[in-house]
N, C-alpha and C. Protein backbone atom coordinates (compact mmCIF):
# COMPACT_ATOMS: atom_id res chain seq x y z
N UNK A 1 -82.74 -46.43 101.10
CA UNK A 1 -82.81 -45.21 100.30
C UNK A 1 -84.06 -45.26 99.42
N UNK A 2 -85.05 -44.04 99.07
CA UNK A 2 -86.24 -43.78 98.42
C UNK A 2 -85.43 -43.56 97.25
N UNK A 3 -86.01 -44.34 96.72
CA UNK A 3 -85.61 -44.19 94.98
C UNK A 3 -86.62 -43.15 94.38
N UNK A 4 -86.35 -42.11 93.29
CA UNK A 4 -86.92 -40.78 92.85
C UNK A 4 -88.11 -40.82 91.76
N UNK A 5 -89.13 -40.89 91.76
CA UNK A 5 -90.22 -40.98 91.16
C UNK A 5 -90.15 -42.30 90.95
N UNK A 6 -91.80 -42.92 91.67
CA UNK A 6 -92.28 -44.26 91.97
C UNK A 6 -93.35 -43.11 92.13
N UNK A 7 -94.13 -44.29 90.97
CA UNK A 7 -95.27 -44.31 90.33
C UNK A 7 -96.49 -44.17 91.16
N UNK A 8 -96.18 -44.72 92.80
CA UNK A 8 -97.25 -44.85 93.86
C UNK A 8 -97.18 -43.63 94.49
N UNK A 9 -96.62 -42.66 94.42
CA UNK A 9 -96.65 -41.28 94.77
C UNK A 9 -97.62 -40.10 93.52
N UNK A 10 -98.42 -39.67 94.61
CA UNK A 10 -99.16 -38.35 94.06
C UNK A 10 -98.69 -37.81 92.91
N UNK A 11 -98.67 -37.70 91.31
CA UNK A 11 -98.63 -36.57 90.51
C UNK A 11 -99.31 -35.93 89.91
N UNK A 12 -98.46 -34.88 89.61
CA UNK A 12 -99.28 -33.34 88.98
C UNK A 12 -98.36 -32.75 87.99
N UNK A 13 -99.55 -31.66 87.45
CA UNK A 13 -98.95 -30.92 86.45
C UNK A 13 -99.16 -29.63 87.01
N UNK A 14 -98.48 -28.81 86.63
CA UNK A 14 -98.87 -27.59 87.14
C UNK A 14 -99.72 -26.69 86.31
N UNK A 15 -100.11 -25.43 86.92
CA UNK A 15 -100.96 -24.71 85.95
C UNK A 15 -100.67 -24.21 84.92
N UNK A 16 -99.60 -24.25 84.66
CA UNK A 16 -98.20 -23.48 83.71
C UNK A 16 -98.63 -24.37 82.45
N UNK A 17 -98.45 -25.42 83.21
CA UNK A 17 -98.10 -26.99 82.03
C UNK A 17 -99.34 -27.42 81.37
N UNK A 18 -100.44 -27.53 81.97
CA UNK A 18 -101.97 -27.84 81.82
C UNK A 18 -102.40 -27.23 80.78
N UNK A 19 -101.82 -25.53 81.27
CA UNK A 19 -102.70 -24.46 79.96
C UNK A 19 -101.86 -24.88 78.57
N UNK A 20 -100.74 -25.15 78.73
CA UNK A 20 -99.92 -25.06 77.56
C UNK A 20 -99.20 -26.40 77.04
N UNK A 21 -99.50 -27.40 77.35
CA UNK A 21 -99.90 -28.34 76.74
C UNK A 21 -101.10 -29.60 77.15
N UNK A 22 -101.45 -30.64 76.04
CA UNK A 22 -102.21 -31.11 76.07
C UNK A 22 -102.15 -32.30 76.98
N UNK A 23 -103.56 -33.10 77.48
CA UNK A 23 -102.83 -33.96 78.44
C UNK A 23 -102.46 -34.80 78.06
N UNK A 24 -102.44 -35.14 76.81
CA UNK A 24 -101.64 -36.81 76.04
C UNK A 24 -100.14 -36.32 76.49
N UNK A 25 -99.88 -35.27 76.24
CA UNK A 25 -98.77 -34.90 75.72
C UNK A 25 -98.11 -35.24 77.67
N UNK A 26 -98.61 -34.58 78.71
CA UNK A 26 -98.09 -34.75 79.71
C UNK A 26 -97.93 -36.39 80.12
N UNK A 27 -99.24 -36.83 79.96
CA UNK A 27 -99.61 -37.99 80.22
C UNK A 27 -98.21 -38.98 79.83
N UNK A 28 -97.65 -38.35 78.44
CA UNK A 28 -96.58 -39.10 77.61
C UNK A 28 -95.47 -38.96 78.59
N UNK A 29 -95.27 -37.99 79.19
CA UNK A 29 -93.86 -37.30 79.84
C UNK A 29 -93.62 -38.13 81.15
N UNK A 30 -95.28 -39.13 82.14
CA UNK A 30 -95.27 -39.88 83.08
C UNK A 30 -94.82 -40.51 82.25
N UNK A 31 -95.28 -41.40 81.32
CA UNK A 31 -95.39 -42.91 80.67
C UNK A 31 -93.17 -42.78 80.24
N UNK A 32 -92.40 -41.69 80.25
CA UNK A 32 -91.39 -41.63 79.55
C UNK A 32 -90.80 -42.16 80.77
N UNK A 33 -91.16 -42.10 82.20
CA UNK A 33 -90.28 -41.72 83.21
C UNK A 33 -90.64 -43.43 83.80
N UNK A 34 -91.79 -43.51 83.75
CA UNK A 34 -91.85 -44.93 84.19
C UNK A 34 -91.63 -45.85 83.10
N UNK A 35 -91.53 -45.57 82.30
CA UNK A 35 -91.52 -47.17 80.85
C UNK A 35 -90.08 -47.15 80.24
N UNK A 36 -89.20 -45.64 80.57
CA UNK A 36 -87.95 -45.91 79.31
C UNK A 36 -86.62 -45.32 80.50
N UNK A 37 -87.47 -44.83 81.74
CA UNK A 37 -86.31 -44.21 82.52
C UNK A 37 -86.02 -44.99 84.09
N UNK A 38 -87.23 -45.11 84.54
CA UNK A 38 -86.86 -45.56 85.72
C UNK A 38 -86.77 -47.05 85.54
N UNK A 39 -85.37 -47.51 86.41
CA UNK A 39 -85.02 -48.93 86.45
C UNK A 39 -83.76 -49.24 85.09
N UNK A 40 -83.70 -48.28 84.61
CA UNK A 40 -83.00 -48.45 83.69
C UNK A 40 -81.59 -47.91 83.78
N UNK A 41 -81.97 -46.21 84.26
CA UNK A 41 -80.61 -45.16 84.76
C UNK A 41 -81.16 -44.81 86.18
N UNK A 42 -80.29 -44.59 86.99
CA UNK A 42 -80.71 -43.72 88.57
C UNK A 42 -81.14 -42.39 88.01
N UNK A 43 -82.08 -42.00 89.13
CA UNK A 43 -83.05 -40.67 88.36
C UNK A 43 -82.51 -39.30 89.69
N UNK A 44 -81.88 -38.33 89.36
CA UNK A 44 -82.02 -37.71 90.58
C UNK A 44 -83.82 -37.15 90.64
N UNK A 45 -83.28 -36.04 91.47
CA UNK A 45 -85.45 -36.18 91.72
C UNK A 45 -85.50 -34.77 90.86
N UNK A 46 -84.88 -34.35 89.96
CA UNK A 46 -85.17 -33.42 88.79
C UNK A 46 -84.85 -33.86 87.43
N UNK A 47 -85.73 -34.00 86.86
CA UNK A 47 -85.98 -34.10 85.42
C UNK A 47 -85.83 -33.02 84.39
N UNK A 48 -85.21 -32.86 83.45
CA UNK A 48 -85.17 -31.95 82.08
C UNK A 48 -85.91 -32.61 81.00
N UNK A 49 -86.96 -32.19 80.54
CA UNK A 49 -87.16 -32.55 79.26
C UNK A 49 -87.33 -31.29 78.25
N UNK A 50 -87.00 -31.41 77.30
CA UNK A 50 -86.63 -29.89 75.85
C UNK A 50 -87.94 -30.42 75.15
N UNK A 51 -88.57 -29.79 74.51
CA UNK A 51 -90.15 -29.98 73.80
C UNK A 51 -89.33 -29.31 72.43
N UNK A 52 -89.17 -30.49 71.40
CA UNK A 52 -88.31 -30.34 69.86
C UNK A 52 -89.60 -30.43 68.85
N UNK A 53 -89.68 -29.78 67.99
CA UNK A 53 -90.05 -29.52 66.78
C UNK A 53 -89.07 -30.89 65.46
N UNK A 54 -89.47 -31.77 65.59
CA UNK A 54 -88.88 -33.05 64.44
C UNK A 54 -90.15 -33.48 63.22
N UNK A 55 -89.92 -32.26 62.63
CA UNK A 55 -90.95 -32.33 61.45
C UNK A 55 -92.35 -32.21 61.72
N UNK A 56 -92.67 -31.39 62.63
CA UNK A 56 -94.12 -31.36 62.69
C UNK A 56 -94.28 -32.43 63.86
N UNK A 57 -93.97 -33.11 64.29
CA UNK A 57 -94.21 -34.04 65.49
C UNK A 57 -93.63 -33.43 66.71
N UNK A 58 -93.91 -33.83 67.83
CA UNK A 58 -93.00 -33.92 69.29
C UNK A 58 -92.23 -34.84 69.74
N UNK A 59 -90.76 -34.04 69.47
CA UNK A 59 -89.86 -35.06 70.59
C UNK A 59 -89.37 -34.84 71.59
N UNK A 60 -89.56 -35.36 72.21
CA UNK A 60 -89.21 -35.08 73.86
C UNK A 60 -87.28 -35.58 73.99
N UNK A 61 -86.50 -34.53 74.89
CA UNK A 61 -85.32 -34.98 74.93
C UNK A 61 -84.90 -34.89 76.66
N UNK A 62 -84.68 -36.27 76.71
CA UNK A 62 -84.91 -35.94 78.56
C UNK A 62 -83.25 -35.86 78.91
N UNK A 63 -82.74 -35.27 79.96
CA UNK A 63 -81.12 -35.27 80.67
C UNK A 63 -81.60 -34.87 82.06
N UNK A 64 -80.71 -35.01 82.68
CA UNK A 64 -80.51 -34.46 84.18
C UNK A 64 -79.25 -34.23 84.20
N UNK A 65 -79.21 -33.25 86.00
CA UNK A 65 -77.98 -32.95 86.23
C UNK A 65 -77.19 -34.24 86.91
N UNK A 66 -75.70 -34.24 87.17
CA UNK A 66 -74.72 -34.99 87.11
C UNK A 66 -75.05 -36.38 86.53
N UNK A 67 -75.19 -36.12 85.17
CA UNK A 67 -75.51 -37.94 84.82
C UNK A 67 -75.57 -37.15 82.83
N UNK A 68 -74.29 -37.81 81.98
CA UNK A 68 -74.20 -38.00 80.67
C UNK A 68 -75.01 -38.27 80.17
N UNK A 69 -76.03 -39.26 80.47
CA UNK A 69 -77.12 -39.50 79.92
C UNK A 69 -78.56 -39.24 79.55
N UNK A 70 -78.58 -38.97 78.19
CA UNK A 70 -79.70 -38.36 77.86
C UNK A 70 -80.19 -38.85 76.35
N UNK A 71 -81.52 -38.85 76.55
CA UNK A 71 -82.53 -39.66 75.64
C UNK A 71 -83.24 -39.21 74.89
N UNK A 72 -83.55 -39.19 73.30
CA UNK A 72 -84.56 -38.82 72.34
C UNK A 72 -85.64 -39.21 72.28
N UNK A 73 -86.91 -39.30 72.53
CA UNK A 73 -88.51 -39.99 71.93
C UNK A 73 -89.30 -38.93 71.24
N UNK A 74 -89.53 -39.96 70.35
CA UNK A 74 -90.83 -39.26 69.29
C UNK A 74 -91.60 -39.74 69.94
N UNK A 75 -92.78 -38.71 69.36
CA UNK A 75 -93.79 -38.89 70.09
C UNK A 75 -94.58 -38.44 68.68
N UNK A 76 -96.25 -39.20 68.77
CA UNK A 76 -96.90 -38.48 67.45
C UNK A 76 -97.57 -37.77 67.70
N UNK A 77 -97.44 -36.65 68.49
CA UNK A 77 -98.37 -35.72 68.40
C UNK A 77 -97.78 -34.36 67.82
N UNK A 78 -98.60 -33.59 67.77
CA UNK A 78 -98.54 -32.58 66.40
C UNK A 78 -97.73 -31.46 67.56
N UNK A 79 -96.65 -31.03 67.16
CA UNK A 79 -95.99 -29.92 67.25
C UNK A 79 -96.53 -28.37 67.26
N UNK A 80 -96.34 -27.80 68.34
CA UNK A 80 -97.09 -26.31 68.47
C UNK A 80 -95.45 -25.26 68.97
N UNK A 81 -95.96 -24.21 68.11
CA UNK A 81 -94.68 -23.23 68.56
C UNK A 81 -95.16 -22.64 69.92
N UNK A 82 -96.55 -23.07 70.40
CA UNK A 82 -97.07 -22.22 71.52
C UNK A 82 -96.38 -23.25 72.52
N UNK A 83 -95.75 -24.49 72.58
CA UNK A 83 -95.89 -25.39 73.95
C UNK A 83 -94.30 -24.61 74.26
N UNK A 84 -94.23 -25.25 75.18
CA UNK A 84 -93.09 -24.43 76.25
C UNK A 84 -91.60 -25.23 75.64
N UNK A 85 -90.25 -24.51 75.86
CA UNK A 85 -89.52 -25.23 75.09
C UNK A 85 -88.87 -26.33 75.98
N UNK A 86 -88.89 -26.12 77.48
CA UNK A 86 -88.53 -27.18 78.64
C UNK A 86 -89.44 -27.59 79.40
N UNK A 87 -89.72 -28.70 80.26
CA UNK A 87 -90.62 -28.65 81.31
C UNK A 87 -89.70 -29.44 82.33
N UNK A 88 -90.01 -28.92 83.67
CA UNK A 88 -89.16 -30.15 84.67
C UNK A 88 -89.96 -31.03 85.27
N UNK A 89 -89.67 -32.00 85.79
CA UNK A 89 -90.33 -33.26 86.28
C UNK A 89 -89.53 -33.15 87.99
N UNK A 90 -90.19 -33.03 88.90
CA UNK A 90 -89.33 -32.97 90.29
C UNK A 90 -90.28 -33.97 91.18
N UNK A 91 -89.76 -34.54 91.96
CA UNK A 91 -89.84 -35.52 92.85
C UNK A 91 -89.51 -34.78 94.10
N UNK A 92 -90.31 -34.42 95.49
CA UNK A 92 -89.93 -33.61 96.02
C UNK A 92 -90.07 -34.78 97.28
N UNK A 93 -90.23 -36.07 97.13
CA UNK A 93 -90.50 -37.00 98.30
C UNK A 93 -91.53 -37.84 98.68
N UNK A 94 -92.26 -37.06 98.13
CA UNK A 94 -93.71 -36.77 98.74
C UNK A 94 -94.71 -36.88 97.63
N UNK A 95 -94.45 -36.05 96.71
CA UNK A 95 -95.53 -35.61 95.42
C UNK A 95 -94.52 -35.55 94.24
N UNK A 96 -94.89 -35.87 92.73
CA UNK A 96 -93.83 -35.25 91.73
C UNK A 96 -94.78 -34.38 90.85
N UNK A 97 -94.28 -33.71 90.37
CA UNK A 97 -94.86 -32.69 89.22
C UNK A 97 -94.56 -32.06 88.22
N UNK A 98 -95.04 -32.04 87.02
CA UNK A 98 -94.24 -31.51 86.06
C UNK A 98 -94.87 -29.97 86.34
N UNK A 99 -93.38 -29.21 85.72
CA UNK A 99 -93.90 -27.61 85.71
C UNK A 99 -92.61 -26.79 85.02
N UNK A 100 -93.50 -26.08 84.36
CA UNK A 100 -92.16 -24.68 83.33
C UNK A 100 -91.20 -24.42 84.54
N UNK A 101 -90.26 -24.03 83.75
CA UNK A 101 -89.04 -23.57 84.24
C UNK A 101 -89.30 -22.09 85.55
N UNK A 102 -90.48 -21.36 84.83
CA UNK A 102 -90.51 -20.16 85.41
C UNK A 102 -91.01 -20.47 86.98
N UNK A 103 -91.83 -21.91 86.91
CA UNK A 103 -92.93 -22.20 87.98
C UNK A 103 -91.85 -22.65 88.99
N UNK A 104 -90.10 -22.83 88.86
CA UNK A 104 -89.56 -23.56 89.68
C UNK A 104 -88.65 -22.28 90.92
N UNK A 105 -89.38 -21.05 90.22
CA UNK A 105 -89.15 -19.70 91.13
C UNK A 105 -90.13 -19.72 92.24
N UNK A 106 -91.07 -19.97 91.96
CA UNK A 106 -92.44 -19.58 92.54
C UNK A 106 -92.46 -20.19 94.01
C-alpha cells in the first residue's frame, strides 16, 4: 500500500493559494505534513487546514475526514484578513497540492 503524501512526489500550490498567500506561509503547510503529521497519524490523501487569526500571528489547524484527530501550530507569521480561511492539501497518487476550497470544483 502507497502511503499519502511522501515527500518524493511532485508538489504544488495552486494559483488560488500562490496569489493569496505567501510562500513561507505554504512552504510551512509542506514542513507541517512532513515534520508533525506524517509517520505519526495515517494521512488519508486529503488534508484540512483552517488559516486562524491567534493574536496577530498564523495558526494553522489541520483535521481530516474519518480520523478525531486534529492539530494546532503557531506559526510566526503575521496574520492577514485577506488569506483564505481553509486550504486543502490532496495527494492524488501522483502529485500533491495545496489549493482553496473553491479550486477543488474546478
Amino acid at each position: 500500500m502507497v502511503e499519502s503524501f511522501d515527500s518524493h512526489r511532485s508538489r504544488y500550490a495552486s494559483l488560488g493559494v500562490v496569489e493569496s498567500l505567501p510562500s513561507a506561509l505554504i512552504d510551512s503547510i509542506w514542513l507541517i505534513i512532513d515534520l508533525d503529521l506524517k509517520g505519526v497519524i495515517p494521512l488519508t490523501n486529503m488534508l484540512y487546514f483552517d488559516l486562524i487569526d491567534n493574536g496577530g500571528k498564523v495558526t494553522v489547524h489541520f483535521s481530516q475526514e474519518i480520523s478525531d484527530v486534529q492539530m494546532a501550530i503557531d506559526l510566526p507569521f503575521p496574520y492577514s484578513d485577506a488569506y483564505p480561511s481553509q486550504i486543502f492539501a490532496v495527494d492524488d497518487g501522483h502529485k500533491e497540492t495545496i489549493l482553496l476550497p473553491a479550486e477543488m470544483l474546478e
